[in-house]
C-alpha atoms as a PDB file:
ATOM      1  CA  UNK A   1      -9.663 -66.329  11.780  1.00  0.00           C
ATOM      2  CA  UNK A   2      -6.712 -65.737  14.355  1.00  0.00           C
ATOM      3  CA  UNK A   3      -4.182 -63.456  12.758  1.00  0.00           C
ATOM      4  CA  UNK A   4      -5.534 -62.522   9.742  1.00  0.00           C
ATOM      5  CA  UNK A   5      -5.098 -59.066   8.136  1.00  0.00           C
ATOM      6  CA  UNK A   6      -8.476 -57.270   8.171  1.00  0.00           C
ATOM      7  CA  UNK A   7      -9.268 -55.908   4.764  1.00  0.00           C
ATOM      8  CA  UNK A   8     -10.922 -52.497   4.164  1.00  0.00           C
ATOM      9  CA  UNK A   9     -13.823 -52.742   1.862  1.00  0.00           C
ATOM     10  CA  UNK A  10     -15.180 -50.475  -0.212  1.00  0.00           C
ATOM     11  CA  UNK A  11     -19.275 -51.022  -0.049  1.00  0.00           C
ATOM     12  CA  UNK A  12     -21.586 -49.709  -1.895  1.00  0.00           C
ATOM     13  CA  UNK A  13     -25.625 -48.520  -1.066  1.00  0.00           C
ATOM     14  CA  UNK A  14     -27.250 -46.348   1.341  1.00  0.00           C
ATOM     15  CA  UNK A  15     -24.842 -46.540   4.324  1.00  0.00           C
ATOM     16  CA  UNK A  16     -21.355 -46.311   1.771  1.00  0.00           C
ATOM     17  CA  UNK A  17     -20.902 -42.656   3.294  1.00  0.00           C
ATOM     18  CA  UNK A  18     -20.532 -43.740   6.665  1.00  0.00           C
ATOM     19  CA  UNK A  19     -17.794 -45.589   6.186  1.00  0.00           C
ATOM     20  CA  UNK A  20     -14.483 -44.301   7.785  1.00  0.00           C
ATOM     21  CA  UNK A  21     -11.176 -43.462   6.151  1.00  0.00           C
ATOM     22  CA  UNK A  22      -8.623 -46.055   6.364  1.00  0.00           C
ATOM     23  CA  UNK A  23      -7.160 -43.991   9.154  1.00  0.00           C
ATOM     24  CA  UNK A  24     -10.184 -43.840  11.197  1.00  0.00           C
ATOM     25  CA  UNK A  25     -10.441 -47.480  10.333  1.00  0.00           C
ATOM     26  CA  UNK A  26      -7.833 -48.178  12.462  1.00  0.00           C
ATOM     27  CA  UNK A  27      -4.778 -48.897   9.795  1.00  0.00           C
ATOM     28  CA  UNK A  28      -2.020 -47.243  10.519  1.00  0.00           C
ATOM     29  CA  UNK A  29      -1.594 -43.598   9.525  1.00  0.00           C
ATOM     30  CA  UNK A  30       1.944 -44.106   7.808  1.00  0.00           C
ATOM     31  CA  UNK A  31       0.638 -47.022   5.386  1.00  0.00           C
ATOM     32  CA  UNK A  32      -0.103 -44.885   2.629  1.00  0.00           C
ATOM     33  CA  UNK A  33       3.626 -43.389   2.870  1.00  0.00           C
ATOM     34  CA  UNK A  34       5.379 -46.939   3.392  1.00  0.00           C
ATOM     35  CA  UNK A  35       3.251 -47.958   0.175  1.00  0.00           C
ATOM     36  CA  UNK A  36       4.176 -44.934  -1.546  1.00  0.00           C
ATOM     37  CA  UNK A  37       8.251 -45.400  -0.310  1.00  0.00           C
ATOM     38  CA  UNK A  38       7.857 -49.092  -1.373  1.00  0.00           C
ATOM     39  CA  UNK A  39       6.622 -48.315  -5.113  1.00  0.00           C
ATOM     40  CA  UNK A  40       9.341 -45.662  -4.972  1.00  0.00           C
ATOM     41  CA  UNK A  41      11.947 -48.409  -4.392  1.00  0.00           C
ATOM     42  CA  UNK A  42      10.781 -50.637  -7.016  1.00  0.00           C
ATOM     43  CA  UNK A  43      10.065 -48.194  -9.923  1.00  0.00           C
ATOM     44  CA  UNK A  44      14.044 -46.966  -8.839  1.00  0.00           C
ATOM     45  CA  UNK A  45      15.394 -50.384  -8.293  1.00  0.00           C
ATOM     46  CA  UNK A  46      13.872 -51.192 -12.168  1.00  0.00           C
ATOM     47  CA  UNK A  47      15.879 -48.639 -13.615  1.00  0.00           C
ATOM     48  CA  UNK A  48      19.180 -49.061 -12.173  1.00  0.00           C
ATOM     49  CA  UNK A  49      19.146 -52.473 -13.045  1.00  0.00           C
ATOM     50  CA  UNK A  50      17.737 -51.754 -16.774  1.00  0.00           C
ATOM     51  CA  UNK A  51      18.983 -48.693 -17.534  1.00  0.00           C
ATOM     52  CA  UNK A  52      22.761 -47.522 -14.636  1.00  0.00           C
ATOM     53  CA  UNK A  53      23.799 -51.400 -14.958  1.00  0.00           C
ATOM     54  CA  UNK A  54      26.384 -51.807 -17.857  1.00  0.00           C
ATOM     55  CA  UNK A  55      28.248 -54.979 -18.786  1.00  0.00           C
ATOM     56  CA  UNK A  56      31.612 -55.612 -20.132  1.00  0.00           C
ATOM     57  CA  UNK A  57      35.217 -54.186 -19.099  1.00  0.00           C
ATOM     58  CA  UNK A  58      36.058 -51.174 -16.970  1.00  0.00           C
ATOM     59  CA  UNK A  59      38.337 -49.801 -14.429  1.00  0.00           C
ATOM     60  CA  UNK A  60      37.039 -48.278 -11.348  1.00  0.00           C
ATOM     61  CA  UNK A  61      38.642 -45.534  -9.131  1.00  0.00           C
ATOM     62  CA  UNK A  62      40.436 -47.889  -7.416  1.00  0.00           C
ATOM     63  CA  UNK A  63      42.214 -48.991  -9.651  1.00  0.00           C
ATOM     64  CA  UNK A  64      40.910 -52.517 -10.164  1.00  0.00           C
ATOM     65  CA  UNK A  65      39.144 -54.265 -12.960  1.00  0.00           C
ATOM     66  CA  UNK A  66      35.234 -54.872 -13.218  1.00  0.00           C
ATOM     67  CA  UNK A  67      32.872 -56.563 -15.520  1.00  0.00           C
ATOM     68  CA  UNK A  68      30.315 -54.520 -14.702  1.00  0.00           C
ATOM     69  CA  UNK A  69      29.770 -50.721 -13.956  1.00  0.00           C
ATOM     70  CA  UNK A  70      27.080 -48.978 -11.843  1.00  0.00           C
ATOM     71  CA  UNK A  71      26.297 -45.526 -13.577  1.00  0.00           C
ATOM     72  CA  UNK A  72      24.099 -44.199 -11.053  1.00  0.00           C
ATOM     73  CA  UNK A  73      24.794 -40.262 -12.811  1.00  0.00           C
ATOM     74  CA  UNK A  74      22.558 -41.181 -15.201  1.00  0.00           C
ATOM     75  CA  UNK A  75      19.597 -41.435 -12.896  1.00  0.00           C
ATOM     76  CA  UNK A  76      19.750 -39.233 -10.456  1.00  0.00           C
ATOM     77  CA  UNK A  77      19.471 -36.610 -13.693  1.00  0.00           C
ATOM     78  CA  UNK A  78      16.494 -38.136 -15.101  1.00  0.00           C
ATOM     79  CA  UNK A  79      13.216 -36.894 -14.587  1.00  0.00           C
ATOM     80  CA  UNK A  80      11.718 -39.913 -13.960  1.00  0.00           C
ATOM     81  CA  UNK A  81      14.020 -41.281 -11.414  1.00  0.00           C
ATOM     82  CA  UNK A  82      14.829 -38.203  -9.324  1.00  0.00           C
ATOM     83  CA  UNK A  83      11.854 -37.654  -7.547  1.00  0.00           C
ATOM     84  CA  UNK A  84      12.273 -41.075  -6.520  1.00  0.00           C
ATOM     85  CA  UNK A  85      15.617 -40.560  -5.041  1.00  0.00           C
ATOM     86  CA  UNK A  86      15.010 -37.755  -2.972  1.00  0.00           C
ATOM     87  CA  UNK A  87      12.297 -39.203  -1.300  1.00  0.00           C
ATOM     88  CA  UNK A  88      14.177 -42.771  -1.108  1.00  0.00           C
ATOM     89  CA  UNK A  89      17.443 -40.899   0.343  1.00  0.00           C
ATOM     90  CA  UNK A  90      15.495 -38.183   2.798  1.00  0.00           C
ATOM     91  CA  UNK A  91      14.022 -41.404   4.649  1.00  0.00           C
ATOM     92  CA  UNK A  92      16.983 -43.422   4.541  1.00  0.00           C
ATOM     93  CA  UNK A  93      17.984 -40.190   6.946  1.00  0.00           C
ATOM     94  CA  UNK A  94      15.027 -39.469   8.590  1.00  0.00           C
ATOM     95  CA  UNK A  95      16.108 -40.188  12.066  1.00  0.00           C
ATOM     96  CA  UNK A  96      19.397 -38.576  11.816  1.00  0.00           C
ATOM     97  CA  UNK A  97      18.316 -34.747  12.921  1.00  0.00           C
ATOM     98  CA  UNK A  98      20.157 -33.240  10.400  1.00  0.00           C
ATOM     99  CA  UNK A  99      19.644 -29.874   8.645  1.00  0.00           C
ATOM    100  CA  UNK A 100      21.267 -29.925   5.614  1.00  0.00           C
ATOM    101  CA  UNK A 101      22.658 -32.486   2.665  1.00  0.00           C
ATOM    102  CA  UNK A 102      24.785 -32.454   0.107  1.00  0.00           C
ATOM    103  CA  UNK A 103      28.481 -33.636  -1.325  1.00  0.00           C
ATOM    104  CA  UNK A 104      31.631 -33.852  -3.454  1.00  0.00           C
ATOM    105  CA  UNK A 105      30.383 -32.062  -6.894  1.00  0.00           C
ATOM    106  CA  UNK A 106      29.142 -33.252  -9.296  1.00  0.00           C
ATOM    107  CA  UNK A 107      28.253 -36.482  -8.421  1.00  0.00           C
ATOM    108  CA  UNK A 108      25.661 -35.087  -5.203  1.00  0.00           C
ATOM    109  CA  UNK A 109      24.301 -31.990  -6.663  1.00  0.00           C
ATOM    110  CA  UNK A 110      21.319 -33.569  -8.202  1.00  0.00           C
ATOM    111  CA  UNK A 111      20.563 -36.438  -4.816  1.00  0.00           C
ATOM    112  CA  UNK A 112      21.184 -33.398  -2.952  1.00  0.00           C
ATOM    113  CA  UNK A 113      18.361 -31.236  -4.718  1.00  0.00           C
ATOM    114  CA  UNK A 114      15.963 -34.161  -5.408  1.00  0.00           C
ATOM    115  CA  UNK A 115      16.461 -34.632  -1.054  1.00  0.00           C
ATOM    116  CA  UNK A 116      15.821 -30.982  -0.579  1.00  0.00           C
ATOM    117  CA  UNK A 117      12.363 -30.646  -3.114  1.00  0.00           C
ATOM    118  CA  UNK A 118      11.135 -33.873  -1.400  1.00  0.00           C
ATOM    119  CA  UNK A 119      11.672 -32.426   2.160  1.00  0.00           C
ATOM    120  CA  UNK A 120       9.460 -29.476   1.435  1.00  0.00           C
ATOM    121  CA  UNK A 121       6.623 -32.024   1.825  1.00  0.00           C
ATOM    122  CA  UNK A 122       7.434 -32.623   5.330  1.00  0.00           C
ATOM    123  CA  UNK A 123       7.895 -30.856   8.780  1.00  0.00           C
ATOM    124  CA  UNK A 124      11.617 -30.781   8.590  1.00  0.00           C
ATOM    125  CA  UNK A 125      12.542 -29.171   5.274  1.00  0.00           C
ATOM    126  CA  UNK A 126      16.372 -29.245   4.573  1.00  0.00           C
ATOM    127  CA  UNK A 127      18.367 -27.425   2.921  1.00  0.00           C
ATOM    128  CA  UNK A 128      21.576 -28.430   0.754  1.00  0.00           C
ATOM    129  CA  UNK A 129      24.972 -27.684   0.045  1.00  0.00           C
ATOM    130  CA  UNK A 130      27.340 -28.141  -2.924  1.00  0.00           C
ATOM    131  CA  UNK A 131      30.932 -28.747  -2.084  1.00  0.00           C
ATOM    132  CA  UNK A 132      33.494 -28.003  -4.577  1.00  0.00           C
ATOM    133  CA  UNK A 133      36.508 -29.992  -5.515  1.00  0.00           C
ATOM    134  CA  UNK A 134      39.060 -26.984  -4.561  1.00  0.00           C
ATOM    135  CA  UNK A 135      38.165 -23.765  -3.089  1.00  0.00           C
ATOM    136  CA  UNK A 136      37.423 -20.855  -5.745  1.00  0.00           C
ATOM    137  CA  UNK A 137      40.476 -18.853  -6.802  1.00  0.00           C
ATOM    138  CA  UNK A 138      38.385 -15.465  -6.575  1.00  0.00           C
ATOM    139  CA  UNK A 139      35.160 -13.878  -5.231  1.00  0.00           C
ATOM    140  CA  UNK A 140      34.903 -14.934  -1.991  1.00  0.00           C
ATOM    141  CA  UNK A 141      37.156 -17.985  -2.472  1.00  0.00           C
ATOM    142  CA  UNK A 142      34.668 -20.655  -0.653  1.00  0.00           C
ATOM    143  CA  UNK A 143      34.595 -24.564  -1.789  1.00  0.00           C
ATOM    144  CA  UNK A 144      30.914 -24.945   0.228  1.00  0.00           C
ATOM    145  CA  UNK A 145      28.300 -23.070  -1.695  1.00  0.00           C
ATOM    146  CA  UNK A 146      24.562 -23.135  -0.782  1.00  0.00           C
ATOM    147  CA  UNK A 147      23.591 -24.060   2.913  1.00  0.00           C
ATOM    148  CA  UNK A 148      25.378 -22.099   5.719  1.00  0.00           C
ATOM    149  CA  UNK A 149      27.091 -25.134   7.773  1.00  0.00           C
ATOM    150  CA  UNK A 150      29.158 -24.069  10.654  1.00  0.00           C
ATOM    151  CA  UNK A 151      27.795 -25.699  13.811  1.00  0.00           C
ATOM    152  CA  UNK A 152      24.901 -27.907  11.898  1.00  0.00           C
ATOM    153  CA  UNK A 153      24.651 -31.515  11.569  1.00  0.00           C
ATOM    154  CA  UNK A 154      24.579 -32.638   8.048  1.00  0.00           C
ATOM    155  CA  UNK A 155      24.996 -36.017   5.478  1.00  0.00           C
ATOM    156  CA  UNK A 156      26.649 -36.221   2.704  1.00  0.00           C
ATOM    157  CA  UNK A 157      25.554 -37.925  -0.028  1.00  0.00           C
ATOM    158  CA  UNK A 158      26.626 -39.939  -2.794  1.00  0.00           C
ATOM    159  CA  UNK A 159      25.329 -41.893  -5.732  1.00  0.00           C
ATOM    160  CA  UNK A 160      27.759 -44.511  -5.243  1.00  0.00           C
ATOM    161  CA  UNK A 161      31.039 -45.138  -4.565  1.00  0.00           C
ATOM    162  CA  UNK A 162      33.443 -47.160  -4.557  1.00  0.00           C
ATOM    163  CA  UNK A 163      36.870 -46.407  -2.171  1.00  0.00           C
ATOM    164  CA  UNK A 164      34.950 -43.634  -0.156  1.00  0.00           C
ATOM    165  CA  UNK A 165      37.537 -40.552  -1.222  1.00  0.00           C
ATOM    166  CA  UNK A 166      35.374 -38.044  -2.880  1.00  0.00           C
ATOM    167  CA  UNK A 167      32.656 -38.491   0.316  1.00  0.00           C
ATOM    168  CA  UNK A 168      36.139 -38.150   2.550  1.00  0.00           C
ATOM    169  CA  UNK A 169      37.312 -35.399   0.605  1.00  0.00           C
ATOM    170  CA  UNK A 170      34.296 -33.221   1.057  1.00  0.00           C
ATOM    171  CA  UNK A 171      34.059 -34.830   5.198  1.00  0.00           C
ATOM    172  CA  UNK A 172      37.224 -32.846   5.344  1.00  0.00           C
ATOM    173  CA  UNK A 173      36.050 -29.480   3.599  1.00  0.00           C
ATOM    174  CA  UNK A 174      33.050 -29.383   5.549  1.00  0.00           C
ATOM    175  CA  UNK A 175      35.409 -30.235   9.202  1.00  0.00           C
ATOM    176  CA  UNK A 176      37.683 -27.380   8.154  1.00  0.00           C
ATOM    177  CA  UNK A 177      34.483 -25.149   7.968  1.00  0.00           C
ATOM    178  CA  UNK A 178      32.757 -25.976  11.507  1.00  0.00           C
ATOM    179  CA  UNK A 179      30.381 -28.966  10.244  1.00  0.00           C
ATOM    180  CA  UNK A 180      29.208 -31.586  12.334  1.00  0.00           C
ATOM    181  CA  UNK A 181      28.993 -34.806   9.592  1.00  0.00           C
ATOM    182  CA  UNK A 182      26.718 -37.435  10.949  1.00  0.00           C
ATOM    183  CA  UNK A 183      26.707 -39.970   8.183  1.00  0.00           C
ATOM    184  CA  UNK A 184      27.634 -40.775   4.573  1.00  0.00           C
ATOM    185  CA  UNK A 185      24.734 -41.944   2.793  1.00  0.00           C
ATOM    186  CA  UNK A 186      24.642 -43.275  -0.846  1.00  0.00           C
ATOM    187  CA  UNK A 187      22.288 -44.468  -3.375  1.00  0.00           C
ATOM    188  CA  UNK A 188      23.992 -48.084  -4.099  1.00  0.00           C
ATOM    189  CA  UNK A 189      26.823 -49.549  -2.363  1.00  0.00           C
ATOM    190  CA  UNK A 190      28.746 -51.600  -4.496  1.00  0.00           C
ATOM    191  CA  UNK A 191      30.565 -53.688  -1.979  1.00  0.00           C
ATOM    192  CA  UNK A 192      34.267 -52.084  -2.948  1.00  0.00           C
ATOM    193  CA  UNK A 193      35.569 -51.046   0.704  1.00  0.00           C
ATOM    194  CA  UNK A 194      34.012 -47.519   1.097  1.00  0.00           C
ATOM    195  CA  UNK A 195      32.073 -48.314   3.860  1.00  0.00           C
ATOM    196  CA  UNK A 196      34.627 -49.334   5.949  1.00  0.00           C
ATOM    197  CA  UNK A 197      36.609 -45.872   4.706  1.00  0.00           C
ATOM    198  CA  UNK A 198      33.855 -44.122   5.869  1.00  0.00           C
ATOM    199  CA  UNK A 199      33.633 -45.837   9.339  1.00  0.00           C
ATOM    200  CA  UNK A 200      37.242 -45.212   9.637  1.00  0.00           C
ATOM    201  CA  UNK A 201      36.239 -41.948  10.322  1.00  0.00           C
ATOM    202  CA  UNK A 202      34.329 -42.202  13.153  1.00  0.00           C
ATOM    203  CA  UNK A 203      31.323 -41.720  10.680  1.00  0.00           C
ATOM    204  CA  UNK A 204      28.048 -43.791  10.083  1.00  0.00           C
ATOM    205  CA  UNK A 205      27.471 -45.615   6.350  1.00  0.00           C
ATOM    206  CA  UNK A 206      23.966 -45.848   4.877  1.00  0.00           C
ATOM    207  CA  UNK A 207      22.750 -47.004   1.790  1.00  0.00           C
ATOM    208  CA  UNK A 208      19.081 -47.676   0.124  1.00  0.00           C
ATOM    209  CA  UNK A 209      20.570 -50.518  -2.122  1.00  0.00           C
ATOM    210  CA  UNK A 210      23.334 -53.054  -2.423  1.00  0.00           C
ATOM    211  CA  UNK A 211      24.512 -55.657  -4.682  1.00  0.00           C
ATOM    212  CA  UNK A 212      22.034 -58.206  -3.824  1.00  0.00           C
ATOM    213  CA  UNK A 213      19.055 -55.664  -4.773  1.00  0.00           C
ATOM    214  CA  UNK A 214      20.353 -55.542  -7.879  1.00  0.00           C
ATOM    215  CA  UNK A 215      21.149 -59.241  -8.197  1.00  0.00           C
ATOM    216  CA  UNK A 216      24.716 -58.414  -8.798  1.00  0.00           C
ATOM    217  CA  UNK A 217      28.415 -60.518  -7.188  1.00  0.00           C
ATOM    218  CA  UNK A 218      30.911 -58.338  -5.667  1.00  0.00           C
ATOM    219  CA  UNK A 219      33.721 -57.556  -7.585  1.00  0.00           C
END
C-alpha cells in the first residue's frame, strides 16, 4: 500500500539469522536515540506534572501572585529524573557548538552535571561550570568555578525561571570573564517574561517544555 510504514519483523526458523539489523534494514540510524529521547520526555514530563507541580498560593520572584508553582529543584536532584534531564537538555543544544554549560548556583549545578555525565556518551563531551552568586572573598577570589571559559562558547542553564535575572546575572559574570554565551536554555518555561529578558540581550531562549506540556494557563 502507497505510504505505508514498513514494519521490521522478527521471524523465526532456519533463515532468522540472516536477517539484518534495523540499521541495515534501512531505518534510520538515529531511531533508536529519537525513541530513547522521546521516552525520556515522557517519563520527565510525568513527574513534573505529578510530583514539581504544586497548587495553591505563592509569590514568585517577580513579585506577582500565582496559584500554582513549578518546583523544578526537586527533580533535577532526583535520581530518577536527572539522567533524564541531561540527556533532554544536551539535545535541546546539540547544534549550538558549545563547549561548556552551566549557571547561576544553585539552581544549575545539578542540569549542569546531569548535561555533562550524559555528554560522555557522545563525540562532543562538555564540560561545566558553576557560577557563584558573588565572587569569593579569599583564595583566589573567582565567582566561575569548574570549566576554564575565556574565549569558549557556552549555555547557561536553568531549571526554570521566571523574570530571567539569575540567567542575566551569571550572562554578566561569565562577559566580565571572556565568555562567549550563545543561549539560555531551561528546563520549563513558565510563560512569565524571561524569554524576552533573555533576548534583550542579544541572546537565544530555549526550552524542552512549556505551559501547554504541562497542561498549565499562564499566570
Amino acid at each position: 500500500m502507497s505510504g505505508a510504514t514498513p514494519v521490521l519483523m522478527h521471524p523465526v526458523g532456519p533463515h532468522a539469522s540472516e536477517v539484518s539489523d534495523p540499521v541495515d534494514a534501512g531505518l534510520p540510524p538515529t531511531l533508536d536515540a529519537v525513541t530513547a529521547l522521546d521516552a525520556d520526555r515522557q517519563t520527565l514530563l510525568d513527574l513534573i506534572k505529578a510530583e514539581a507541580v504544586f497548587h495553591g498560593d505563592f509569590i514568585l520572584s517577580s513579585g506577582k501572585q500565582a496559584t500554582y508553582y513549578v518546583d523544578m529543584r526537586k527533580l533535577t536532584l532526583d535520581h530518577r529524573a536527572a539522567p533524564a534531564i541531561g540527556r533532554i537538555m544536551l539535545d535541546l543544544i546539540g547544534d549550538l557548538d558549545v563547549v561548556a554549560v552551566g549557571g547561576l548556583t544553585l539552581g544549575a549545578d545539578p542540569i549542569a552535571n546531569a548535561v555533562l555525565h550524559a555528554s560522555v556518551a557522545t563525540d562532543t563531551p562538555l564540560d561545566a561550570f558553576v557560577v557563584r552568586k558573588e565572587p569569593k572573598d579569599h583564595g583566589r577570589g573567582r565567582q566561575i568555578e569548574g570549566a576554564d571559559v575565556k574565549g569558549k562558547r557556552v549555555v547557561v542553564l536553568e531549571d526554570t525561571s521566571t523574570t530571567g535575572q539569575s540567567a542575566l546575572k551569571a550572562v554578566e559574570a561569565l562577559r566580565k570573564e571572556g565568555a562567549e554565551i550563545v543561549a539560555v536554555a531551561v528546563i520549563v518555561d513558565r510563560k512569565t517574561g524571561a524569554q524576552a529578558a533573555i533576548e534583550a540581550e542579544g541572546l537565544e531562549w530555549r526550552a524542552a517544555f512549556d505551559l501547554d506540556d504541562l497542561g498549565l494557563d499562564p499566570q
